[in-house]
PDB file of N, CA and C in Angstrom:
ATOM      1  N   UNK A   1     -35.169  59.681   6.467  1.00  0.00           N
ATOM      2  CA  UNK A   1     -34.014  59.316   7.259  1.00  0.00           C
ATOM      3  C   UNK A   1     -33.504  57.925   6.886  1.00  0.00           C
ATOM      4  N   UNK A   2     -34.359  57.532   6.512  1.00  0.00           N
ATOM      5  CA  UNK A   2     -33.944  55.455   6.518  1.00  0.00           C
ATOM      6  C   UNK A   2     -33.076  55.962   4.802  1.00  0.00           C
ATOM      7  N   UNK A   3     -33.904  56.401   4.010  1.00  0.00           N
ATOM      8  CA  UNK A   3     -33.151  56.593   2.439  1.00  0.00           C
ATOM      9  C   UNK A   3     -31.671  56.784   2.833  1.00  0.00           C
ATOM     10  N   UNK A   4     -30.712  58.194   3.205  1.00  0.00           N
ATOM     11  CA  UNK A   4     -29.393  57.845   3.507  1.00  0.00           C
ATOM     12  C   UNK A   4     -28.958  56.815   3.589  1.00  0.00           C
ATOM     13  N   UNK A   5     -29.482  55.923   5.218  1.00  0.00           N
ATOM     14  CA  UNK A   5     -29.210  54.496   5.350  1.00  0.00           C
ATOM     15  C   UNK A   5     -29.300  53.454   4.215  1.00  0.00           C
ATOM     16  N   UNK A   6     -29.713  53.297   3.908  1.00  0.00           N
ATOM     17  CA  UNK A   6     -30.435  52.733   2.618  1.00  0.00           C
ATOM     18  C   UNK A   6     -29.243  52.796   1.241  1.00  0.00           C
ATOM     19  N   UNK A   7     -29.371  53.607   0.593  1.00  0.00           N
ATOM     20  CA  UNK A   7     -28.399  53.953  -0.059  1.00  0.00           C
ATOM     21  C   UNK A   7     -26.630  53.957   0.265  1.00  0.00           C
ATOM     22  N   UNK A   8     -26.442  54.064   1.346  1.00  0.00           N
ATOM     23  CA  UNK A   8     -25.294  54.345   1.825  1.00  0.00           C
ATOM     24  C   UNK A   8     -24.586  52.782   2.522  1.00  0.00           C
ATOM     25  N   UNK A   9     -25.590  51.953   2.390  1.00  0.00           N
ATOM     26  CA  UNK A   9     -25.483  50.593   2.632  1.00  0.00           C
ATOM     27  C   UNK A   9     -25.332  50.337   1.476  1.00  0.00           C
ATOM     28  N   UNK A  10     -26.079  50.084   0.340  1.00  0.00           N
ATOM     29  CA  UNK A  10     -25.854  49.849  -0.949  1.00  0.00           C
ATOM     30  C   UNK A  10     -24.562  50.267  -1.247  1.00  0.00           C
ATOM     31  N   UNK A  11     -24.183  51.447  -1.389  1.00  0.00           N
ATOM     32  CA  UNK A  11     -23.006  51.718  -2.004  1.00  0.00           C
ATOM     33  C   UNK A  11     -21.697  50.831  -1.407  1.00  0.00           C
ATOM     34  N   UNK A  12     -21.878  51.179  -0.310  1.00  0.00           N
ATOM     35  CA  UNK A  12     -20.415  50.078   0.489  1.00  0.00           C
ATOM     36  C   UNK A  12     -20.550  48.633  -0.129  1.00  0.00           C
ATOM     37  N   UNK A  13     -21.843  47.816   0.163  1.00  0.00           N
ATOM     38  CA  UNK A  13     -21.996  46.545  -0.132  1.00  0.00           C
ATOM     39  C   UNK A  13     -21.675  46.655  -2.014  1.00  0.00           C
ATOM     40  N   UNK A  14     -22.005  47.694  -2.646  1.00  0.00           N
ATOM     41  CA  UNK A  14     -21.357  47.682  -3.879  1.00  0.00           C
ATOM     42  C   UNK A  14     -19.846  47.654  -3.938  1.00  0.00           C
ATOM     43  N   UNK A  15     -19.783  48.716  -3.607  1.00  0.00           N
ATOM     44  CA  UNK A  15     -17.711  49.226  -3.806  1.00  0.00           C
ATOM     45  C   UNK A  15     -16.899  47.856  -3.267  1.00  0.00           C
ATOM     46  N   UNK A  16     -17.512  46.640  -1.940  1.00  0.00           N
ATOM     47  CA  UNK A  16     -17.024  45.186  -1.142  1.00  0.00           C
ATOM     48  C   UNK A  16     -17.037  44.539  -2.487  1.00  0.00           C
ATOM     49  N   UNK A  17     -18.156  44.670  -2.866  1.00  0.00           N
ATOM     50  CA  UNK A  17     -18.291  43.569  -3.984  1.00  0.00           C
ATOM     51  C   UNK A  17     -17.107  43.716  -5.480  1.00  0.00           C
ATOM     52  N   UNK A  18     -17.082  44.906  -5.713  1.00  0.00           N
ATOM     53  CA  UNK A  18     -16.173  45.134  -6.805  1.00  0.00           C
ATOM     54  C   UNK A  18     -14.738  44.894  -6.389  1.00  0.00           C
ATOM     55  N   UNK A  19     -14.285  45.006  -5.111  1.00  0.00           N
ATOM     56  CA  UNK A  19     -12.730  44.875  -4.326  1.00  0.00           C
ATOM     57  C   UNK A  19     -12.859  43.465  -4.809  1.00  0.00           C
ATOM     58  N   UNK A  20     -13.333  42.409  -3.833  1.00  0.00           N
ATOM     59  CA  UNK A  20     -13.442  41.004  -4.382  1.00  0.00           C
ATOM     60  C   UNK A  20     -13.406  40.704  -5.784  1.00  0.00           C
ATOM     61  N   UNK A  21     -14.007  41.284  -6.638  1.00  0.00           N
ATOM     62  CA  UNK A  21     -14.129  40.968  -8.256  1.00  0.00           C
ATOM     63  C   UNK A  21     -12.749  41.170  -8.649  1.00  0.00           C
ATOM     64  N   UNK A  22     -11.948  42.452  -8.413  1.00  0.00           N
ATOM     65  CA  UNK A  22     -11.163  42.832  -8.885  1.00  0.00           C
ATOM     66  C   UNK A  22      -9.786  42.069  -8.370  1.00  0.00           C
ATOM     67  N   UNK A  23      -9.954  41.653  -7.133  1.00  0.00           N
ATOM     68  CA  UNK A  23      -8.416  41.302  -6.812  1.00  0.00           C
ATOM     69  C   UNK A  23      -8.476  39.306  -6.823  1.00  0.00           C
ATOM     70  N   UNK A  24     -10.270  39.120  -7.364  1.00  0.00           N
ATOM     71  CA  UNK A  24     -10.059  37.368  -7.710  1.00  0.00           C
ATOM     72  C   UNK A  24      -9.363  37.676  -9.230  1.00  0.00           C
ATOM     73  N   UNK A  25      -9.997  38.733  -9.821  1.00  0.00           N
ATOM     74  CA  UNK A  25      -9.639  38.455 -11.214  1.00  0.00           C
ATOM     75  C   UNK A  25      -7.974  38.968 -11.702  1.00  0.00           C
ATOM     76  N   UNK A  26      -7.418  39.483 -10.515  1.00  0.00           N
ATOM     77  CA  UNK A  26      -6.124  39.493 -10.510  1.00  0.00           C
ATOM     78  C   UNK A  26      -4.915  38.403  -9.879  1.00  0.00           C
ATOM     79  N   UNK A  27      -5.545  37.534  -9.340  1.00  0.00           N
ATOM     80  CA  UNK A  27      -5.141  36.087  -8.558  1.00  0.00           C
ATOM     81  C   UNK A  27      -5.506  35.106  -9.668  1.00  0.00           C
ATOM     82  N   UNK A  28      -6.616  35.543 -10.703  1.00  0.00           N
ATOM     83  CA  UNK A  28      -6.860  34.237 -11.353  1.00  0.00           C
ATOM     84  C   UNK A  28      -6.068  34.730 -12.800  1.00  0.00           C
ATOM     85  N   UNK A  29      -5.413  35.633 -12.875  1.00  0.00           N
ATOM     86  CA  UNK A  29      -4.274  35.765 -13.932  1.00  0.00           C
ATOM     87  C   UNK A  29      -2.715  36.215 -13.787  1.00  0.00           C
ATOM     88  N   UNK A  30      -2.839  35.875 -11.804  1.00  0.00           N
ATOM     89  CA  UNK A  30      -1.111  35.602 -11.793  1.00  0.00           C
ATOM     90  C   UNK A  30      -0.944  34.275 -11.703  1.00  0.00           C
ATOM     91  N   UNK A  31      -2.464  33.038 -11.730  1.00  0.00           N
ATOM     92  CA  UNK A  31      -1.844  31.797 -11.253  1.00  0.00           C
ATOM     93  C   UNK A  31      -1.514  31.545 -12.241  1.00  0.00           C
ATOM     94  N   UNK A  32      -0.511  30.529 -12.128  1.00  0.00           N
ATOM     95  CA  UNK A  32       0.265  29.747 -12.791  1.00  0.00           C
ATOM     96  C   UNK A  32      -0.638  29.264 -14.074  1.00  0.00           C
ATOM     97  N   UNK A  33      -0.190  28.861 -15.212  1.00  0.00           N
ATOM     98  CA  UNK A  33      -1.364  28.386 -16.091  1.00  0.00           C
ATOM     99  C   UNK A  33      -0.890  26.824 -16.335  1.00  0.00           C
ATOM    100  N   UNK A  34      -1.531  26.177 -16.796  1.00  0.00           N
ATOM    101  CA  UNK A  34      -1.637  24.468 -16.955  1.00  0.00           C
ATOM    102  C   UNK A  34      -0.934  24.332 -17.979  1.00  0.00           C
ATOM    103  N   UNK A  35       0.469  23.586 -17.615  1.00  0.00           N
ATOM    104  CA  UNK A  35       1.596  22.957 -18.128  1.00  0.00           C
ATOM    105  C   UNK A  35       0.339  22.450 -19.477  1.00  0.00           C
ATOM    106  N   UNK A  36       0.661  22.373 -21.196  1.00  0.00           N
ATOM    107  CA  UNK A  36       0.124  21.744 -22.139  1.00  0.00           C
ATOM    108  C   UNK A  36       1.026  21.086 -22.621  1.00  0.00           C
ATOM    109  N   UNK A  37       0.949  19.893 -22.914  1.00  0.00           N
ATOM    110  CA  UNK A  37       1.304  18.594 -23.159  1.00  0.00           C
ATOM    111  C   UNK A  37       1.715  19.019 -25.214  1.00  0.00           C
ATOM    112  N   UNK A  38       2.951  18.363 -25.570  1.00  0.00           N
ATOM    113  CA  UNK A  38       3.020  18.104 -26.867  1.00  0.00           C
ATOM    114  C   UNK A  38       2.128  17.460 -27.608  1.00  0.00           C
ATOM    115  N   UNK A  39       1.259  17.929 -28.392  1.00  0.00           N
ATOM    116  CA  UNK A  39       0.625  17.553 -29.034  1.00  0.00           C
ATOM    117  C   UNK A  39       1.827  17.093 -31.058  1.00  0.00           C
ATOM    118  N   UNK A  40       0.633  15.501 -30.652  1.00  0.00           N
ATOM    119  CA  UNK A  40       1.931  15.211 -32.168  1.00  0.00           C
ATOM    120  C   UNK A  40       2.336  13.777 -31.692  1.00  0.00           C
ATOM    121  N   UNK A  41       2.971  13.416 -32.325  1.00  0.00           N
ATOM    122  CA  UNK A  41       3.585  11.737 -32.523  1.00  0.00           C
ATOM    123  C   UNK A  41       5.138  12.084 -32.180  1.00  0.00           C
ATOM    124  N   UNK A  42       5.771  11.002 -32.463  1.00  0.00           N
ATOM    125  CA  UNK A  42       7.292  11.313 -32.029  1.00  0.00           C
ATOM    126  C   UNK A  42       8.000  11.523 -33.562  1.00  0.00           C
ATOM    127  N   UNK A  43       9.264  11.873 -33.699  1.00  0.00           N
ATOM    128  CA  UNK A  43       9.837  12.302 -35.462  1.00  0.00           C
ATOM    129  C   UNK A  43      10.274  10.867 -35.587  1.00  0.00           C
ATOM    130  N   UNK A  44      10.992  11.129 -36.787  1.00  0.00           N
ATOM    131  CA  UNK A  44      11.636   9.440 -37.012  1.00  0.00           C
ATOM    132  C   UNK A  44      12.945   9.376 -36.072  1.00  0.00           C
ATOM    133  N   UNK A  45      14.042  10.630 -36.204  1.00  0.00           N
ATOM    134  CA  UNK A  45      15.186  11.049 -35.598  1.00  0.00           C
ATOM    135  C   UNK A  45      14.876  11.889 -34.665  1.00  0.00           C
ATOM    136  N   UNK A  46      14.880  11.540 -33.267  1.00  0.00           N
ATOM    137  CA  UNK A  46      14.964  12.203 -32.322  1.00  0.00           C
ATOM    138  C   UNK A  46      15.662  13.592 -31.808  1.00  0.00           C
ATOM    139  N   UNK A  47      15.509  14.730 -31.878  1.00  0.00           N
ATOM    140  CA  UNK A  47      16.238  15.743 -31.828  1.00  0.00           C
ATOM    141  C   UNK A  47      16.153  15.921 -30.252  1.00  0.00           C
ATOM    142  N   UNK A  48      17.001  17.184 -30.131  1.00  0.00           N
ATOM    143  CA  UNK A  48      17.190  17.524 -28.826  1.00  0.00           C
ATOM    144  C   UNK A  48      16.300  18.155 -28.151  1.00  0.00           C
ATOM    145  N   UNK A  49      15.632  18.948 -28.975  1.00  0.00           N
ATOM    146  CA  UNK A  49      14.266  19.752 -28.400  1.00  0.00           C
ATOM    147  C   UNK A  49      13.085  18.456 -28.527  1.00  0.00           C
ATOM    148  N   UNK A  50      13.049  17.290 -29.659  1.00  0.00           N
ATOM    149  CA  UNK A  50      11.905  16.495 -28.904  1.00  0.00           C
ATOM    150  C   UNK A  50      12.454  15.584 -27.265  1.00  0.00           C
ATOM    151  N   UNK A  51      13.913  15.900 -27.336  1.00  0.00           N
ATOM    152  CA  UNK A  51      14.094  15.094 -25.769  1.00  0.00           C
ATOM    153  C   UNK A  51      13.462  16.063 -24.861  1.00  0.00           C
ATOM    154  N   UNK A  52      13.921  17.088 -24.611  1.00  0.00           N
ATOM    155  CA  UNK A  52      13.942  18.074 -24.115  1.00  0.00           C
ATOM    156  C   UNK A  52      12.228  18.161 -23.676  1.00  0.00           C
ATOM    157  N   UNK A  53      11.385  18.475 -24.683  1.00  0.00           N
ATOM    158  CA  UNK A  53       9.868  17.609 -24.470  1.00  0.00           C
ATOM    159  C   UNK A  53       9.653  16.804 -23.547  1.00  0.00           C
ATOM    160  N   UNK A  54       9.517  15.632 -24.018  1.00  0.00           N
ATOM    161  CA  UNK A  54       9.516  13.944 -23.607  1.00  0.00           C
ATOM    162  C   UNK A  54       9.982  14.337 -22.167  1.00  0.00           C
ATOM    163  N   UNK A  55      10.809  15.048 -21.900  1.00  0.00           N
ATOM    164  CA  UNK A  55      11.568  14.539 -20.101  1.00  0.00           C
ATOM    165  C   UNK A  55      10.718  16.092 -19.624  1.00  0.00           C
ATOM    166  N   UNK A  56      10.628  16.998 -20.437  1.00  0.00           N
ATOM    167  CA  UNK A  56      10.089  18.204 -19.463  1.00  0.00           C
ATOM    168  C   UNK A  56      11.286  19.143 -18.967  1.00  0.00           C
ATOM    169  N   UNK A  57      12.256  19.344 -19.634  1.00  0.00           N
ATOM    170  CA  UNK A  57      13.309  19.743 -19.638  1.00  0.00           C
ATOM    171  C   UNK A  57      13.630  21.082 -20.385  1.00  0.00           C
ATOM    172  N   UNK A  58      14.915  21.812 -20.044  1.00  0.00           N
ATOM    173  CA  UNK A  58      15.181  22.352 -20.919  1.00  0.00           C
ATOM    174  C   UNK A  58      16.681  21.805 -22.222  1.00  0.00           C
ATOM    175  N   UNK A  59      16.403  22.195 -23.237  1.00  0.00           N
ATOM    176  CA  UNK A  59      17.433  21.900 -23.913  1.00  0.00           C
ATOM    177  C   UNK A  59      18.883  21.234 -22.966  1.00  0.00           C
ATOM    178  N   UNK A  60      19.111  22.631 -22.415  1.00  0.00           N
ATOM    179  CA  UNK A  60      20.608  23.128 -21.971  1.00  0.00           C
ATOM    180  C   UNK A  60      20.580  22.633 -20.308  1.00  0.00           C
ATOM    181  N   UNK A  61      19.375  21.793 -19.734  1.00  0.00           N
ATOM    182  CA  UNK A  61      19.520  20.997 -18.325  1.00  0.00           C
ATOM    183  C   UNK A  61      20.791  20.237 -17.645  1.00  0.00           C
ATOM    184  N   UNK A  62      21.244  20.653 -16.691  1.00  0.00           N
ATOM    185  CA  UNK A  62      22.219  20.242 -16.004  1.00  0.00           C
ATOM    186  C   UNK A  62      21.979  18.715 -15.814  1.00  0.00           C
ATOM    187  N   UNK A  63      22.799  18.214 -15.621  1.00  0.00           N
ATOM    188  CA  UNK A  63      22.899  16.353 -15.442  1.00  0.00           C
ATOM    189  C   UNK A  63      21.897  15.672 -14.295  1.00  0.00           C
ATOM    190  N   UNK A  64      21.674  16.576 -13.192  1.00  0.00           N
ATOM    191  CA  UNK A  64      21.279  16.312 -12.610  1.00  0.00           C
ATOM    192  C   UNK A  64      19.667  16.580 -12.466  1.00  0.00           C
ATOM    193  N   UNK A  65      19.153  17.287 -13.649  1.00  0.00           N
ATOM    194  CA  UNK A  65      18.194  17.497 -13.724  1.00  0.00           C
ATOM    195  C   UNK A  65      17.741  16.538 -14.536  1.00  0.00           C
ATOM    196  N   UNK A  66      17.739  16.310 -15.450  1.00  0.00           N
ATOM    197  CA  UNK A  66      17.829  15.504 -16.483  1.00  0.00           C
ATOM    198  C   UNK A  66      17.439  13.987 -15.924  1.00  0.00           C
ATOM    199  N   UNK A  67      18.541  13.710 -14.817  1.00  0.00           N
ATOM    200  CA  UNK A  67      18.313  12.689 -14.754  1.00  0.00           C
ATOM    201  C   UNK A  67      17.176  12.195 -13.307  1.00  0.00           C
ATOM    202  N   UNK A  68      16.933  13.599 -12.532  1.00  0.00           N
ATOM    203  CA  UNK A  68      15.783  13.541 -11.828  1.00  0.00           C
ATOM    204  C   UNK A  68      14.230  13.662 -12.937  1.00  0.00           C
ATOM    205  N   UNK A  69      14.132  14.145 -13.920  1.00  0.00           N
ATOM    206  CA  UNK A  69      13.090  14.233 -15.195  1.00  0.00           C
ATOM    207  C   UNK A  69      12.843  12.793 -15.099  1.00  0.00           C
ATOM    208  N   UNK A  70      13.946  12.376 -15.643  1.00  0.00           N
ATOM    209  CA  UNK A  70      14.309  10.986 -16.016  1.00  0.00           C
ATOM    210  C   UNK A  70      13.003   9.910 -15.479  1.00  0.00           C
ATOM    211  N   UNK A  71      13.846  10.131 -14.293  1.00  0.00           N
ATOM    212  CA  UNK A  71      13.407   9.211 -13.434  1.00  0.00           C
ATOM    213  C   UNK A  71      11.989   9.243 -13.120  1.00  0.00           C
ATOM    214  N   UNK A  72      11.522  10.544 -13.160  1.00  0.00           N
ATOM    215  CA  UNK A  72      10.025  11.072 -12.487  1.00  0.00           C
ATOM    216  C   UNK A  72       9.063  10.254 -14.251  1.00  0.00           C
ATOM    217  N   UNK A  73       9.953  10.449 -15.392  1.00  0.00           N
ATOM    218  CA  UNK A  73       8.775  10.267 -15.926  1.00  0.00           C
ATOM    219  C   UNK A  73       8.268   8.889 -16.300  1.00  0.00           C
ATOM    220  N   UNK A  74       9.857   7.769 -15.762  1.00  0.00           N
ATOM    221  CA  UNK A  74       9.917   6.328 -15.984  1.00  0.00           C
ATOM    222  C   UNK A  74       9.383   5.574 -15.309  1.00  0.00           C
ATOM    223  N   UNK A  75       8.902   6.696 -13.803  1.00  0.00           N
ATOM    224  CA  UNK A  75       7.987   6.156 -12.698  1.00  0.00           C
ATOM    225  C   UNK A  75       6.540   5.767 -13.076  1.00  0.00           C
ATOM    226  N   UNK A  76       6.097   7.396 -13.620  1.00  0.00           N
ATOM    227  CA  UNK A  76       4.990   7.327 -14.556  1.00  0.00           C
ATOM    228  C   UNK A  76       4.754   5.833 -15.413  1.00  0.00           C
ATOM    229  N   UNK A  77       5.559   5.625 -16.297  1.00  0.00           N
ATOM    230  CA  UNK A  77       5.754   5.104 -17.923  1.00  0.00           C
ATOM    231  C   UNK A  77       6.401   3.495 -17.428  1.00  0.00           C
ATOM    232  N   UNK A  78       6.517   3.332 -16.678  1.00  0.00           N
ATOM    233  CA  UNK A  78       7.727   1.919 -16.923  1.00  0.00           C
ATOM    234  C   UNK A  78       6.795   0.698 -17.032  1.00  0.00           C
ATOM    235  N   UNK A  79       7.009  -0.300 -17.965  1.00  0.00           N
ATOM    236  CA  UNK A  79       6.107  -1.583 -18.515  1.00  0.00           C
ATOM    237  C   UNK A  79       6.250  -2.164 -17.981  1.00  0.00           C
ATOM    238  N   UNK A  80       6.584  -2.488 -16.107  1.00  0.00           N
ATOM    239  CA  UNK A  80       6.182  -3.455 -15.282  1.00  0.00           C
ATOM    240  C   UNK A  80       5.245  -2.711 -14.708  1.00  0.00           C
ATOM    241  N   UNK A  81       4.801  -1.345 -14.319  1.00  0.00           N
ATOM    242  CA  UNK A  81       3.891  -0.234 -13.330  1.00  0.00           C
ATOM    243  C   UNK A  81       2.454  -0.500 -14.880  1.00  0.00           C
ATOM    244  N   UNK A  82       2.575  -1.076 -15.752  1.00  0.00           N
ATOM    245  CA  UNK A  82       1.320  -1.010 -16.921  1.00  0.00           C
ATOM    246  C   UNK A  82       1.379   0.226 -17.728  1.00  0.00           C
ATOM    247  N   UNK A  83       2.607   0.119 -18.006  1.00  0.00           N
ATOM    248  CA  UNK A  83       3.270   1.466 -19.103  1.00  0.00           C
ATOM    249  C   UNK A  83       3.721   0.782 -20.171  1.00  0.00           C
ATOM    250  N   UNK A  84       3.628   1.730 -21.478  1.00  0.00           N
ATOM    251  CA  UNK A  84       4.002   1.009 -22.617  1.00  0.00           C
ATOM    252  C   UNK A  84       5.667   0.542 -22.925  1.00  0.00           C
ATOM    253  N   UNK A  85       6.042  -0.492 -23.895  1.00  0.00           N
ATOM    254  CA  UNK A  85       7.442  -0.426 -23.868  1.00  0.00           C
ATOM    255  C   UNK A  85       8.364   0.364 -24.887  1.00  0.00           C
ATOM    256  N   UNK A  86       7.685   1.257 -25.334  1.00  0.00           N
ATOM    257  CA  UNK A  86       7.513   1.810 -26.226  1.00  0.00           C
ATOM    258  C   UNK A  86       7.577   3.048 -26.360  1.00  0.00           C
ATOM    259  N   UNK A  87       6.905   3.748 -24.826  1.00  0.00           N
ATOM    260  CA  UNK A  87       7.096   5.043 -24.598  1.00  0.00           C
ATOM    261  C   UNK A  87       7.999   4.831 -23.874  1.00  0.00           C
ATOM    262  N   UNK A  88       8.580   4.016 -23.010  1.00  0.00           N
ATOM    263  CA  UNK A  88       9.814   3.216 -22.234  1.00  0.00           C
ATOM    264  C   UNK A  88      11.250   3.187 -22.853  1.00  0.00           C
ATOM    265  N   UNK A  89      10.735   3.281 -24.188  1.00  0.00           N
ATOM    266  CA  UNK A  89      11.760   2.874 -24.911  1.00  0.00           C
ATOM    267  C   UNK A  89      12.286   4.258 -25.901  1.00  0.00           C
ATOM    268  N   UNK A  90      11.378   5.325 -25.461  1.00  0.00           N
ATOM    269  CA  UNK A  90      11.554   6.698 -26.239  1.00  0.00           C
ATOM    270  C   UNK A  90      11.829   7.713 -24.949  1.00  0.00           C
ATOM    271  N   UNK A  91      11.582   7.285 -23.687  1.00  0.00           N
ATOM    272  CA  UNK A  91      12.203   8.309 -22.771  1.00  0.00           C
ATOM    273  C   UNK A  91      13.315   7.730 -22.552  1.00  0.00           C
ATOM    274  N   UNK A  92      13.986   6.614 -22.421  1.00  0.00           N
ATOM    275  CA  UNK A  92      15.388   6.460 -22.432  1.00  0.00           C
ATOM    276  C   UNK A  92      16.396   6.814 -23.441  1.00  0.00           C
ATOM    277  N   UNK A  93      15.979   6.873 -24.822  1.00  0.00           N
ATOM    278  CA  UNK A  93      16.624   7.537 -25.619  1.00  0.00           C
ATOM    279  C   UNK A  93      16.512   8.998 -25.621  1.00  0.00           C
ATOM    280  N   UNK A  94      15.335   9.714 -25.033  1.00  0.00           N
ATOM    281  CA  UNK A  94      15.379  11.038 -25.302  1.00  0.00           C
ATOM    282  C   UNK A  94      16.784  11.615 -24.186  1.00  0.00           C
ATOM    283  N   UNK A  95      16.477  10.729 -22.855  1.00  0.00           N
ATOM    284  CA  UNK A  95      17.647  10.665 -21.820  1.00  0.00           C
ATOM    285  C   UNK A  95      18.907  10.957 -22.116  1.00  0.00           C
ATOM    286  N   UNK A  96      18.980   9.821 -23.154  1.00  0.00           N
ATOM    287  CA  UNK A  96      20.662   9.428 -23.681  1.00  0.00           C
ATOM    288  C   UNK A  96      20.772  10.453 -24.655  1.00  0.00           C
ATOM    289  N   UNK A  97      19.789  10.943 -25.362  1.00  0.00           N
ATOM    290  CA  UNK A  97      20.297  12.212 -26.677  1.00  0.00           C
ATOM    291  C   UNK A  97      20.699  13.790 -25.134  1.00  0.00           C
ATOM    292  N   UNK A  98      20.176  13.418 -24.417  1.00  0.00           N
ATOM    293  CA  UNK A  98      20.637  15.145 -23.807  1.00  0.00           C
ATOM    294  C   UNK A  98      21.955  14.766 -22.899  1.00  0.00           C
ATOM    295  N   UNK A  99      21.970  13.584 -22.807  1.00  0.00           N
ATOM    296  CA  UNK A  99      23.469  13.429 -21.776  1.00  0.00           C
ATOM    297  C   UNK A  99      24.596  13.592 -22.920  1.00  0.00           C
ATOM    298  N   UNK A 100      24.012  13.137 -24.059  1.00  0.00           N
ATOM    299  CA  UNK A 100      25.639  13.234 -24.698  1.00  0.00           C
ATOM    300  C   UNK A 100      25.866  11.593 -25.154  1.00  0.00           C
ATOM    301  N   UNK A 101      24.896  10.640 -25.104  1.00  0.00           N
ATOM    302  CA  UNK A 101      25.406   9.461 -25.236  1.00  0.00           C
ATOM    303  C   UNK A 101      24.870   8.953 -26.400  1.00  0.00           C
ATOM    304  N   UNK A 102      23.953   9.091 -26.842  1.00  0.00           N
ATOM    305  CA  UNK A 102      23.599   8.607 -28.556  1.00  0.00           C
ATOM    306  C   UNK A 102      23.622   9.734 -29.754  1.00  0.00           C
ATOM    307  N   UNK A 103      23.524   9.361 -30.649  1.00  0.00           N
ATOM    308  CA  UNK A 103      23.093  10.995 -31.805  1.00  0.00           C
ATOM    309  C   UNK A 103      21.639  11.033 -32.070  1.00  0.00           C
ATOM    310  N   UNK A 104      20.848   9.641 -31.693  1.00  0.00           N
ATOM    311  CA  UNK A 104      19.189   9.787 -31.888  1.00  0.00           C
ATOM    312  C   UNK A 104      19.016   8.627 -32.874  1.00  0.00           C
ATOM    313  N   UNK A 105      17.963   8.026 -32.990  1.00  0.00           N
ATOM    314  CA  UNK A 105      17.036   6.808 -34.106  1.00  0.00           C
ATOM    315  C   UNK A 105      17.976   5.749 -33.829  1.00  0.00           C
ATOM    316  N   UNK A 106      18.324   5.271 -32.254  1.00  0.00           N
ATOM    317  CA  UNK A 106      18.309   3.855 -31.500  1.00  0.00           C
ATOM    318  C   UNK A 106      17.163   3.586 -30.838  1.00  0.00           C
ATOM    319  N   UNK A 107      16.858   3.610 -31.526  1.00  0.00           N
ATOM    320  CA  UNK A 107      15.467   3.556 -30.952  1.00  0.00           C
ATOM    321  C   UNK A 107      14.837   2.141 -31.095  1.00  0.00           C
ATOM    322  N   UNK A 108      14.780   0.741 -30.211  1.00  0.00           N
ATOM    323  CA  UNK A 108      14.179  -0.280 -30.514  1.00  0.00           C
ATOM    324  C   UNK A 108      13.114  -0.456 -31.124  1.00  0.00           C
ATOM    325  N   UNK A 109      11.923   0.780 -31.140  1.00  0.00           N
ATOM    326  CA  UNK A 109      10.971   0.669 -32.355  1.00  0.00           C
ATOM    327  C   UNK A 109      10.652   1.302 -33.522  1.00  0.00           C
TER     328      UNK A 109
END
């Protein structure tokens, strides 16, 4: 009499256990995956896709995006906060290549 019990406990506590397996391992490949960073140095001439990079943008970003990027990444980066002047000096140009205001390699360094 106890064997049924026995077994019939097992199986449930099996079939619980596989529900959980199955629907973590379906949560752990709809999450989102980890933004990866450009790997690489900067070009000599700045193009639009390395701005586009640099701010986290797309190419074709509306003005107002662009210049919220902008801002988020100068917060990060700016050489009074103990940021270089340098990477300071390559997100403002990547800025100015997607607004429309330089052609690229004003670059103070």
């Amino acid at each position: 009499m106890a064997s049924p019990i026995v077994v019939g406990t097992t199986v449930g506590a099996a079939a619980l256990g596989a529900r959980y397996l199955i629907r973590a391992w379906q949560t752990f490949k709809a999450a989102p995956r980890v933004r990866r960073f450009y790997h690489g140095g900067f070009e000599q001439v700045m193009t639009r896709r390395e701005a586009a990079l640099i701010l986290g943008v797309r190419e074709s970003a509306v003005l107002e995006k662009i210049k919220e990027a902008h801002r988020r990444v100068m917060v990060a980066n700016h050489p009074d906060a103990g940021g270089s002047h340098y990477i300071a000096s390559k997100i403002n140009e990547a800025k100015d290549i997607l607004l429309g205001k330089t052609k690229g390699a004003n670059s103070a360094f």
